[in-house]
C-alpha atoms as a PDB file:
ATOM      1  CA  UNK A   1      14.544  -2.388  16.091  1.00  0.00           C
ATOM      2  CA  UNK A   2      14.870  -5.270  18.318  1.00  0.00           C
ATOM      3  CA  UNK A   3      12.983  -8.276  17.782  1.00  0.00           C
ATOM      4  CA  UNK A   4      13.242 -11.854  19.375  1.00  0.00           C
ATOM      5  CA  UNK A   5      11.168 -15.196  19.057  1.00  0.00           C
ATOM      6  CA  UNK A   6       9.110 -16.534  21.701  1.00  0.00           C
ATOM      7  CA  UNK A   7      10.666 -20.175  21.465  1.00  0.00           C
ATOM      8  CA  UNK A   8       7.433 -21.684  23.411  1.00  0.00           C
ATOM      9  CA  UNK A   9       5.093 -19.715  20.782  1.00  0.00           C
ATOM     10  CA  UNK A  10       6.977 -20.607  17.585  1.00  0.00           C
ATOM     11  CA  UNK A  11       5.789 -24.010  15.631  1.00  0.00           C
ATOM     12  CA  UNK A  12       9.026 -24.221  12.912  1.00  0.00           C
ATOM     13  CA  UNK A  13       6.622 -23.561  10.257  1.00  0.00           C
ATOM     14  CA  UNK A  14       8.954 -21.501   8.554  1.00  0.00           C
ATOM     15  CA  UNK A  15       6.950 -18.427   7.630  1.00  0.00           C
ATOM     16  CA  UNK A  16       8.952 -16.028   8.516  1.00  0.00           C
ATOM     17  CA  UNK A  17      12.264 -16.771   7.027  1.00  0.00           C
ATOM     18  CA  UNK A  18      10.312 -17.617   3.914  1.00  0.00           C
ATOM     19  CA  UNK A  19       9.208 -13.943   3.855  1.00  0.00           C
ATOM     20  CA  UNK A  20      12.594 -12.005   5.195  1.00  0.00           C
ATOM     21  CA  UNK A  21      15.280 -14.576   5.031  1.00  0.00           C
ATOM     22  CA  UNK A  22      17.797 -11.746   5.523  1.00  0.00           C
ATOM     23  CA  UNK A  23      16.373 -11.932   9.211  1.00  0.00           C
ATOM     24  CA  UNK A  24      15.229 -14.885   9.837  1.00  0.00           C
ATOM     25  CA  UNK A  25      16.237 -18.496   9.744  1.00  0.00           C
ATOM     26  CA  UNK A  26      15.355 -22.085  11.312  1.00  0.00           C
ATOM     27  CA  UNK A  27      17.990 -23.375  13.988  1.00  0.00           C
ATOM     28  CA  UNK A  28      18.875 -26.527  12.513  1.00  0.00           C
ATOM     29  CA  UNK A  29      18.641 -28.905  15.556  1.00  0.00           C
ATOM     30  CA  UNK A  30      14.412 -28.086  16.001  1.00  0.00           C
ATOM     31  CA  UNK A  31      13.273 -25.553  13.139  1.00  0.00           C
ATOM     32  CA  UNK A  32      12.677 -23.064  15.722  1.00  0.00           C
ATOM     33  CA  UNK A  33      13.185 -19.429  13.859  1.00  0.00           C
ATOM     34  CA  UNK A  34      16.129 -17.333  14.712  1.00  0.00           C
ATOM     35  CA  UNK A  35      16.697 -13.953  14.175  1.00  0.00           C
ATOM     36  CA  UNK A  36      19.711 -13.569  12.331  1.00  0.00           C
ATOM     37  CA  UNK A  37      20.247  -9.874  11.349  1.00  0.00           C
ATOM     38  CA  UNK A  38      21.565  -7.248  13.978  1.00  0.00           C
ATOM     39  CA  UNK A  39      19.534  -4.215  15.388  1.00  0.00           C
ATOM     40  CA  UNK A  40      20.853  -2.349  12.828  1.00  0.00           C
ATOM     41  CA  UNK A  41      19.731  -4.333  10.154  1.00  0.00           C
ATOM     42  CA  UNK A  42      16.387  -5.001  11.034  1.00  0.00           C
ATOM     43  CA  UNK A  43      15.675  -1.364  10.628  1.00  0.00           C
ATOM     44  CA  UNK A  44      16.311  -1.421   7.259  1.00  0.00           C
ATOM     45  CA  UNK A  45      14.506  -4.471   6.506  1.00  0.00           C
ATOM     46  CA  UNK A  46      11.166  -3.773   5.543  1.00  0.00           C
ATOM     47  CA  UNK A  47      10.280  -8.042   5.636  1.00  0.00           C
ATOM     48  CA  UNK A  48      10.265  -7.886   8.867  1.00  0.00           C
ATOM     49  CA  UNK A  49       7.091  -5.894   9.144  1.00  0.00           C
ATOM     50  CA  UNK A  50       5.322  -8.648   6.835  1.00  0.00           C
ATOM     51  CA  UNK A  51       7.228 -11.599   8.929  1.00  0.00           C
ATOM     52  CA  UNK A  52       5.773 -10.066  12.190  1.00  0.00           C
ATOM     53  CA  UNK A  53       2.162  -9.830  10.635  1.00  0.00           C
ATOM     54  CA  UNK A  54       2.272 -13.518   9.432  1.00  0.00           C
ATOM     55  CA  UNK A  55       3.665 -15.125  11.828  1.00  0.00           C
ATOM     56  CA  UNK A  56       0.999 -17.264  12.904  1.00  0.00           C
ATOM     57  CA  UNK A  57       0.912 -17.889  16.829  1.00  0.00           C
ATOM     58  CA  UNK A  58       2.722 -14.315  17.113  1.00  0.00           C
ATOM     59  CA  UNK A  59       5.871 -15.801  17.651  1.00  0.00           C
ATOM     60  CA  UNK A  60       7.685 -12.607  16.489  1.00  0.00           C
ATOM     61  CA  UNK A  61       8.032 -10.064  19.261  1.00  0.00           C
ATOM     62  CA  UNK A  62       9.213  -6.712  18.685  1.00  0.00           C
ATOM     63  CA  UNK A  63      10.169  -4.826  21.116  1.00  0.00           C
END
């Protein structure tokens, strides 16, 4: 699975690493989200379903 954020969507609310922080996390300079797990492990991370689904200004592109 590949999945990226849309930096100009995202608002640093922090949804999404609250709900799969194995894939997600805020960069520290601007609490933009980051994806943090690999390809690899994103397929195995059922979270990120949930993340993607929450994410509030659909931030969370998968793709």
């Amino acid at each position: 699975m590949k999945v990226r954020i849309d930096e100009e969507l995202c608002i640093s609310c922090g949804l999404c690493s609250d709900i799969c922080p194995d894939a997600f996390a805020p960069r520290e300079e601007d609490g933009i989200a980051v994806v943090i797990a690999t390809e690899k492990e994103l397929d195995s991370l059922s979270c990120v379903d949930e993340a993607v689904e929450s994410c509030p200004t659909e931030a969370i592109i998968v793709e």
